[in-house]
PDB file of N, CA and C in Angstrom:
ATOM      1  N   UNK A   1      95.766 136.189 109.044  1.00  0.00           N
ATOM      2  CA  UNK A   1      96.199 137.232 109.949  1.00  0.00           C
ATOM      3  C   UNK A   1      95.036 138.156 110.288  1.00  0.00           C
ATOM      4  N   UNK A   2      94.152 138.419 109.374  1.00  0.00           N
ATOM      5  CA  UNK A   2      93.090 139.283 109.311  1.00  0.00           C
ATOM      6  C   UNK A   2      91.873 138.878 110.754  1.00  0.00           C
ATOM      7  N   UNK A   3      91.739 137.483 110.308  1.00  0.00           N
ATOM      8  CA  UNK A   3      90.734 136.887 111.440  1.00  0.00           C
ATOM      9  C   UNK A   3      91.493 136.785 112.883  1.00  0.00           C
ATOM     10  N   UNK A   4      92.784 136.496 113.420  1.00  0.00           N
ATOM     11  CA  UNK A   4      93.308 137.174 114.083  1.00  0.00           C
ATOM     12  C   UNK A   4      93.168 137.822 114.998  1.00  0.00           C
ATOM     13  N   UNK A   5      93.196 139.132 113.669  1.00  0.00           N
ATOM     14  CA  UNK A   5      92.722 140.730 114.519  1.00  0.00           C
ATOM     15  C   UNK A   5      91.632 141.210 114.817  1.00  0.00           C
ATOM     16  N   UNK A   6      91.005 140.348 114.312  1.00  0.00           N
ATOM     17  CA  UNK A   6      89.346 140.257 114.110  1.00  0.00           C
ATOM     18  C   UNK A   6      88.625 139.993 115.378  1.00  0.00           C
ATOM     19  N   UNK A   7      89.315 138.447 116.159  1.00  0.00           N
ATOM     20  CA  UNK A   7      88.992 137.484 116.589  1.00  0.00           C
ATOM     21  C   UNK A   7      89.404 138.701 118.342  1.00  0.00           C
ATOM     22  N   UNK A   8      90.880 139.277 117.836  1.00  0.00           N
ATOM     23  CA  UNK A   8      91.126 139.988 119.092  1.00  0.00           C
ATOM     24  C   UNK A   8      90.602 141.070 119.127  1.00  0.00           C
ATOM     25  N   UNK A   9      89.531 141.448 118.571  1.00  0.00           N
ATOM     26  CA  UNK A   9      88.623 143.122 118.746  1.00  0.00           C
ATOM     27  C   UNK A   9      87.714 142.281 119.361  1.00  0.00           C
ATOM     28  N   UNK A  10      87.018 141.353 119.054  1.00  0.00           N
ATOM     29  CA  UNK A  10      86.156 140.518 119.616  1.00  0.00           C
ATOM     30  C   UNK A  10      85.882 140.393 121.041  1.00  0.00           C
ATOM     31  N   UNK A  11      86.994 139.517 121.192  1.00  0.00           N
ATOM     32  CA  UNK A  11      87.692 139.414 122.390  1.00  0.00           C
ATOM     33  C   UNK A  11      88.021 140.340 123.742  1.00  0.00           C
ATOM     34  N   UNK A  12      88.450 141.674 123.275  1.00  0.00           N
ATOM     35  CA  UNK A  12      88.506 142.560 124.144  1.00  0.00           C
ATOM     36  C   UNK A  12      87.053 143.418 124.101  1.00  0.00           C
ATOM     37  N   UNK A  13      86.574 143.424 123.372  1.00  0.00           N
ATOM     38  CA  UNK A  13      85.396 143.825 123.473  1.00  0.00           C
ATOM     39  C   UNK A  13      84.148 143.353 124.122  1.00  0.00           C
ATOM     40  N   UNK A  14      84.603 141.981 124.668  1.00  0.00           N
ATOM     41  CA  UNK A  14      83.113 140.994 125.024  1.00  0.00           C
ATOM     42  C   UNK A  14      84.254 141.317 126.760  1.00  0.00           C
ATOM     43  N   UNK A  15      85.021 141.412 126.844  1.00  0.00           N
ATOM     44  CA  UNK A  15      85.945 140.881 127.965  1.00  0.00           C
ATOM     45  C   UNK A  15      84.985 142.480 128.616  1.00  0.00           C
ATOM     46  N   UNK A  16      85.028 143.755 128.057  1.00  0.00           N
ATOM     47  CA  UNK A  16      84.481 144.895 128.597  1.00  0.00           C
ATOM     48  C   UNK A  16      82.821 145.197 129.163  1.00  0.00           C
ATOM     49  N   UNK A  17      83.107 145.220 130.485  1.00  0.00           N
ATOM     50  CA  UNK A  17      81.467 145.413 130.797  1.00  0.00           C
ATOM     51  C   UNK A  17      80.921 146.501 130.635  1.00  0.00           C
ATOM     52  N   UNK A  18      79.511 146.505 130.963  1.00  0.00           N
ATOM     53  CA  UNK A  18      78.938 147.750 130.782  1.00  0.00           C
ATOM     54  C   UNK A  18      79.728 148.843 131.906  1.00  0.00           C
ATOM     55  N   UNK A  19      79.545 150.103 131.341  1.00  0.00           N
ATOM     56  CA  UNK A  19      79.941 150.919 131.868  1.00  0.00           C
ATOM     57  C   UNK A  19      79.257 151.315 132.975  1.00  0.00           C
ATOM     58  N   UNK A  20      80.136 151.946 134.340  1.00  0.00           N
ATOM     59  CA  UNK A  20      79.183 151.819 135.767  1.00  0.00           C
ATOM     60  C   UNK A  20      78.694 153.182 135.338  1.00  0.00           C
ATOM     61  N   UNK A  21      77.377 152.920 135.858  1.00  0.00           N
ATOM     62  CA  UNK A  21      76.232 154.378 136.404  1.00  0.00           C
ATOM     63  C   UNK A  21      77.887 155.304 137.493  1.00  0.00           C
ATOM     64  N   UNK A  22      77.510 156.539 136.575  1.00  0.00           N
ATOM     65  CA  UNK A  22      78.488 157.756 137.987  1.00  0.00           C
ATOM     66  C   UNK A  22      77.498 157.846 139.155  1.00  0.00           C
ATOM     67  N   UNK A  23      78.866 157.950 140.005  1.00  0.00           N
ATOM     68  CA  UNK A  23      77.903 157.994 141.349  1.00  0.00           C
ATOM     69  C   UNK A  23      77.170 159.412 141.684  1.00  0.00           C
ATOM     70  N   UNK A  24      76.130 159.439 142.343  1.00  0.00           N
ATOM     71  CA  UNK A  24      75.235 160.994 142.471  1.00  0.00           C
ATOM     72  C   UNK A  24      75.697 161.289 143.827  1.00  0.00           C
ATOM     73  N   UNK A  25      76.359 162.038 144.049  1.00  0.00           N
ATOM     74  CA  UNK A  25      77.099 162.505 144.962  1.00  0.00           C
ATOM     75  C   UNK A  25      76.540 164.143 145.008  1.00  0.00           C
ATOM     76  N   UNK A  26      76.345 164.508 146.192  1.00  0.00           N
ATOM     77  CA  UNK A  26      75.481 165.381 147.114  1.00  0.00           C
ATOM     78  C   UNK A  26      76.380 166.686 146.564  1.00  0.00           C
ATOM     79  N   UNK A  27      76.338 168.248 145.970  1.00  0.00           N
ATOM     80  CA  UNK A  27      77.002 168.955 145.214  1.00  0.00           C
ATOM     81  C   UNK A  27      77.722 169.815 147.007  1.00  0.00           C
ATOM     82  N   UNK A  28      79.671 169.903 146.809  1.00  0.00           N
ATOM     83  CA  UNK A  28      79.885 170.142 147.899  1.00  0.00           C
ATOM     84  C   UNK A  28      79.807 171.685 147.942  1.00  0.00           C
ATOM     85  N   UNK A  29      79.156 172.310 149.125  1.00  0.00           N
ATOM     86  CA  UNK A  29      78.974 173.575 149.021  1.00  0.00           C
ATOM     87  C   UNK A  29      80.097 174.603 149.344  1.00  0.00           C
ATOM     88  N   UNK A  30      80.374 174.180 150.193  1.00  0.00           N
ATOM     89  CA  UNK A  30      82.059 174.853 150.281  1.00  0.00           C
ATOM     90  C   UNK A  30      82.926 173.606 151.128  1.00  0.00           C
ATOM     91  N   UNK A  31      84.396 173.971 150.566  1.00  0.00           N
ATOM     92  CA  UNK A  31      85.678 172.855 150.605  1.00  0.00           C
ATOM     93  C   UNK A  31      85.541 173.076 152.718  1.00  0.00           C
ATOM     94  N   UNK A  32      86.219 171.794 152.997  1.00  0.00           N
ATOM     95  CA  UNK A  32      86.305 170.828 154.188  1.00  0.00           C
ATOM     96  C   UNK A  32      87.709 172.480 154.599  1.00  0.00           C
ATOM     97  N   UNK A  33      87.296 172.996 155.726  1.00  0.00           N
ATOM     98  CA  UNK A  33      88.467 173.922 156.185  1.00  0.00           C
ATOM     99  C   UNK A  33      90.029 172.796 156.477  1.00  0.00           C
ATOM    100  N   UNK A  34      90.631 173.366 156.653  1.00  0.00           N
ATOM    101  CA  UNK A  34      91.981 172.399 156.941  1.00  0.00           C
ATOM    102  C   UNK A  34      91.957 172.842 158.452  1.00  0.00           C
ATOM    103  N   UNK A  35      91.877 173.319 159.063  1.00  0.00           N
ATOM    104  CA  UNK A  35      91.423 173.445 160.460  1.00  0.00           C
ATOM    105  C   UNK A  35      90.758 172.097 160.938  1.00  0.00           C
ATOM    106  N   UNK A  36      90.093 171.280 160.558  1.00  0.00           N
ATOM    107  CA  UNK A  36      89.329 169.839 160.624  1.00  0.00           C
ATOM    108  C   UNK A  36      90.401 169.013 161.525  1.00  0.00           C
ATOM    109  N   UNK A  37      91.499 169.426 161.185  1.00  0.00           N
ATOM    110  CA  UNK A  37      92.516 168.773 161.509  1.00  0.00           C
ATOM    111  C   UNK A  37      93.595 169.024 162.325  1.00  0.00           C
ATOM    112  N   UNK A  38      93.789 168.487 163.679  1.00  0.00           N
ATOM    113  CA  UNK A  38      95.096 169.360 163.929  1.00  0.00           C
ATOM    114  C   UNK A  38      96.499 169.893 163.819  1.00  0.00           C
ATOM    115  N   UNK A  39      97.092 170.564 164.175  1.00  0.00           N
ATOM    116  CA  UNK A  39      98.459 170.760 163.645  1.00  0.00           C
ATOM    117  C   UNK A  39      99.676 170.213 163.539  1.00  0.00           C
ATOM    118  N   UNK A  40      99.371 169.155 164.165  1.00  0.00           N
ATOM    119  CA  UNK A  40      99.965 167.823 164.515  1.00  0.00           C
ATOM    120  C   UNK A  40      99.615 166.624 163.517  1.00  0.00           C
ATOM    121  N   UNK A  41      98.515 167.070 163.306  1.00  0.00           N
ATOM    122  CA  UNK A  41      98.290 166.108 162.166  1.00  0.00           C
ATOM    123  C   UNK A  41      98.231 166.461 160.834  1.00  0.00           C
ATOM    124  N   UNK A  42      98.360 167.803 160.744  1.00  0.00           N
ATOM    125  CA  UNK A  42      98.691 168.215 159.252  1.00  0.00           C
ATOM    126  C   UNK A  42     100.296 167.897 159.409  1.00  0.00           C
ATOM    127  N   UNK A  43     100.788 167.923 160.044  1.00  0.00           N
ATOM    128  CA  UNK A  43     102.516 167.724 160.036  1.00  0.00           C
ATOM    129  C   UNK A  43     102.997 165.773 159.561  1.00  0.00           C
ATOM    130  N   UNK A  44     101.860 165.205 160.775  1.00  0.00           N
ATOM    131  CA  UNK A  44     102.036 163.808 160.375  1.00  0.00           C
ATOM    132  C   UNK A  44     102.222 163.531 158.820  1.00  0.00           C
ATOM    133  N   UNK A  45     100.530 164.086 158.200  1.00  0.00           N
ATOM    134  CA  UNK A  45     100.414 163.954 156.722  1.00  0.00           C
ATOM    135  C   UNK A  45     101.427 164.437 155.997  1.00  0.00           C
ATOM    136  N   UNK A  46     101.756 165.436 156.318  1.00  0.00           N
ATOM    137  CA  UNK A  46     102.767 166.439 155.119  1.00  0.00           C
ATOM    138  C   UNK A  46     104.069 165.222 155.302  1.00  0.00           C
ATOM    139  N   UNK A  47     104.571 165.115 156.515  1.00  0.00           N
ATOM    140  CA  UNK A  47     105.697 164.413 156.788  1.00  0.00           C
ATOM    141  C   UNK A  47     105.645 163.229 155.619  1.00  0.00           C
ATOM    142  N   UNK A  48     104.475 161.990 155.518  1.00  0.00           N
ATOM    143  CA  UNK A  48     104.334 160.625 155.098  1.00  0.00           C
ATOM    144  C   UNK A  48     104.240 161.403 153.889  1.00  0.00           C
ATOM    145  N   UNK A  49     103.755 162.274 153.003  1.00  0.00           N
ATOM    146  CA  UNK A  49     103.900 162.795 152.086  1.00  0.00           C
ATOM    147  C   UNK A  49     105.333 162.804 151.364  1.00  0.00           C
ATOM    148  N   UNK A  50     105.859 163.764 151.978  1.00  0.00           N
ATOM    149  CA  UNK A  50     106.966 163.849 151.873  1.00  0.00           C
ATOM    150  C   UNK A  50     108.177 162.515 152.197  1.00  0.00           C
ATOM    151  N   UNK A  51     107.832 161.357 152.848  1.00  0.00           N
ATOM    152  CA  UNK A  51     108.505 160.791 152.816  1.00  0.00           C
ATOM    153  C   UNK A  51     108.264 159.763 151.485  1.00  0.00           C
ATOM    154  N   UNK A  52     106.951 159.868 151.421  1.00  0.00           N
ATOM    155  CA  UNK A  52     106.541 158.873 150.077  1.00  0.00           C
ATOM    156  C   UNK A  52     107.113 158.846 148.718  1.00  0.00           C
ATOM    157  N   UNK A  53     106.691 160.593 149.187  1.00  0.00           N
ATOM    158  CA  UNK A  53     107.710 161.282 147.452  1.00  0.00           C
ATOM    159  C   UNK A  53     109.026 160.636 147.136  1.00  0.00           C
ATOM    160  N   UNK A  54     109.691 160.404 147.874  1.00  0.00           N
ATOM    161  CA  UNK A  54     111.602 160.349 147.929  1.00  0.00           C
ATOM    162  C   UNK A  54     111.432 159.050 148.650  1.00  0.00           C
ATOM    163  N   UNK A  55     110.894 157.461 147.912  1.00  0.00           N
ATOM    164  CA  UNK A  55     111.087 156.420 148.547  1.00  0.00           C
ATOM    165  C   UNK A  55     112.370 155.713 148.354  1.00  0.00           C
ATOM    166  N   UNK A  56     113.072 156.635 147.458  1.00  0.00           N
ATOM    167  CA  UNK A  56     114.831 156.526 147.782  1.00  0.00           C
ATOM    168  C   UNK A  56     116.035 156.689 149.042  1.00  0.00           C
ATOM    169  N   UNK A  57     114.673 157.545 149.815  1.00  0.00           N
ATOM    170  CA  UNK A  57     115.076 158.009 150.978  1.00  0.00           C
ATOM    171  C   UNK A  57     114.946 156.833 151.965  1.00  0.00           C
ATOM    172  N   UNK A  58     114.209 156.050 151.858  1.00  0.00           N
ATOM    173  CA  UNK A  58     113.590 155.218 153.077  1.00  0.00           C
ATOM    174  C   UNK A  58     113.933 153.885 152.579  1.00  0.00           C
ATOM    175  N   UNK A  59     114.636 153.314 153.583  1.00  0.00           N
ATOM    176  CA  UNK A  59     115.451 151.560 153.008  1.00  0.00           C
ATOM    177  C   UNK A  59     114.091 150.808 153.405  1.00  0.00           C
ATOM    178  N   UNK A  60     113.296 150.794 154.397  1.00  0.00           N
ATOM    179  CA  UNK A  60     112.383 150.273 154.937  1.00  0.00           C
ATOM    180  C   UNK A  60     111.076 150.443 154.507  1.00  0.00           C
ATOM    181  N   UNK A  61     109.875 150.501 153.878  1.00  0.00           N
ATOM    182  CA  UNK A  61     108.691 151.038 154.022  1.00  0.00           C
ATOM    183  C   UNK A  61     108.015 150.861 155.365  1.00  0.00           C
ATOM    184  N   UNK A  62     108.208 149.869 156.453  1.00  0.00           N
ATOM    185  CA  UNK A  62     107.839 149.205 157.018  1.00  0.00           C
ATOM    186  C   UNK A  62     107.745 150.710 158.366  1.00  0.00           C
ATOM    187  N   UNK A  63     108.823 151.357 158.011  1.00  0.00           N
ATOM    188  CA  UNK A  63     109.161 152.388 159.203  1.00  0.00           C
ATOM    189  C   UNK A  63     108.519 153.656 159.064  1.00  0.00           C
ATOM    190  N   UNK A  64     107.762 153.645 157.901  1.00  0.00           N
ATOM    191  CA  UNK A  64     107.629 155.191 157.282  1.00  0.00           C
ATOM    192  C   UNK A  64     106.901 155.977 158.316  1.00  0.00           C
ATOM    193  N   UNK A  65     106.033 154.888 158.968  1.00  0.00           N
ATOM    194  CA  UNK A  65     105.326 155.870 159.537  1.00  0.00           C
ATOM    195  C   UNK A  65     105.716 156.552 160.958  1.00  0.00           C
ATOM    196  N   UNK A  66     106.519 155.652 161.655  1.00  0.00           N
ATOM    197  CA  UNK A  66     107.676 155.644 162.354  1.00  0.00           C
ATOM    198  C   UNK A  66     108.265 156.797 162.559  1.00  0.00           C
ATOM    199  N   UNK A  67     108.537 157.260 161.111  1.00  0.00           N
ATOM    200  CA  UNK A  67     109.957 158.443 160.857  1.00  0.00           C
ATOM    201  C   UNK A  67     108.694 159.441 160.891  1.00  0.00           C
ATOM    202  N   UNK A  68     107.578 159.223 160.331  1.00  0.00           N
ATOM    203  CA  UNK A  68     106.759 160.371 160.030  1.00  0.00           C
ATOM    204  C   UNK A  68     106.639 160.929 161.142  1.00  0.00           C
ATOM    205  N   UNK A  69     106.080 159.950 162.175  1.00  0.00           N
ATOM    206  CA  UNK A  69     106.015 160.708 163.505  1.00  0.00           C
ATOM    207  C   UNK A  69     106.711 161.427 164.146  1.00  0.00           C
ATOM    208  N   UNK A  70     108.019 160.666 164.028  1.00  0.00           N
ATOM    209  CA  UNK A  70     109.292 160.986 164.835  1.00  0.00           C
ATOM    210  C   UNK A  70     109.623 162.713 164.217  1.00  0.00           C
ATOM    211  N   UNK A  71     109.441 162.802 162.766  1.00  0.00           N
ATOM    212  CA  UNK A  71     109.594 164.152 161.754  1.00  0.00           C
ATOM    213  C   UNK A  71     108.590 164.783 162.660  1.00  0.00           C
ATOM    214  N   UNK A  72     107.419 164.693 162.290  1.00  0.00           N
ATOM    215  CA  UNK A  72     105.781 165.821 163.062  1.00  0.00           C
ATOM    216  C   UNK A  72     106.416 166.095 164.569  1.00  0.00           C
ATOM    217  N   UNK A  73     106.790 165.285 165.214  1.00  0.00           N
ATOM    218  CA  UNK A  73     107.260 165.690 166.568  1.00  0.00           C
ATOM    219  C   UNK A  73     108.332 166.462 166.828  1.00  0.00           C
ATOM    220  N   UNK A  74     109.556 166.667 166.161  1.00  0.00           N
ATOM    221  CA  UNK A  74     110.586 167.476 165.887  1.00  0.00           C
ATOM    222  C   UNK A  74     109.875 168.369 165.952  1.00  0.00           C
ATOM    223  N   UNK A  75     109.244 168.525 164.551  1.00  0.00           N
ATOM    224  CA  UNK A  75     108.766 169.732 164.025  1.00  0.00           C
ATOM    225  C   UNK A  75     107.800 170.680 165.059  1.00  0.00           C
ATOM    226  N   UNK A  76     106.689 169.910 165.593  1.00  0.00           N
ATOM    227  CA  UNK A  76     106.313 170.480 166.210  1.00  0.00           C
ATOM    228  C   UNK A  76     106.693 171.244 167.683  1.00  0.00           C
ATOM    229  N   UNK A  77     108.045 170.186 168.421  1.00  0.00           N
ATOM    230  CA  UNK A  77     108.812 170.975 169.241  1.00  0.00           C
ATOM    231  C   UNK A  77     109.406 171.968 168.848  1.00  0.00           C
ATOM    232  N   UNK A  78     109.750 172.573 167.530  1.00  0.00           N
ATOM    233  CA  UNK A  78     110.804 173.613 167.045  1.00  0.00           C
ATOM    234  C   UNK A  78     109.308 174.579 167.423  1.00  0.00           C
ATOM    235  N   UNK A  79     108.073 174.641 166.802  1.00  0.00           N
ATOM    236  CA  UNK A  79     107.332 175.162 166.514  1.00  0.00           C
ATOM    237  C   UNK A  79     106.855 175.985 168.043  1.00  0.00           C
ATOM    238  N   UNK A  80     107.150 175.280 169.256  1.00  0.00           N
ATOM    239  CA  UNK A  80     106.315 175.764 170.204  1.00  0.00           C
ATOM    240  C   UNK A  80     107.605 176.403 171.013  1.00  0.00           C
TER     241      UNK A  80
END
């Protein structure tokens, strides 16, 4: 039983590669404004967000994005 457990430290241990170099990524000086984006499209996102959360809600995945739109466009007619 011993060699075994032995045989499976082995095993998972040879199966593990070296560990990747972190990537050097440029230090960000200040965060991306949300303005980048328009208001229409922060609604899209929030919408697919929100529909993702509650995929109890949605019989389809196929439509999500569908409804998302159809949601951002509501929304944004109430808005104007």
């Amino acid at each position: 039983m011993e060699d075994i457990i032995f045989w499976r430290k082995e095993a998972i241990q040879s199966n593990k590669g070296p560990a990747p170099d972190p990537a050097d990524l440029p230090p960000l000086d200040k965060p991306v404004p949300s303005t980048a984006l328009s208001f229409k499209q922060q609604l899209m996102l929030a919408a697919v967000q929100g529909l993702c959360a509650n995929p109890a809600h949605a019989t389809s995945f196929d439509e999500l994005s569908s409804m998302a739109l159809h949601l951002a466009e509501t929304l944004d007619q109430e808005e104007a």
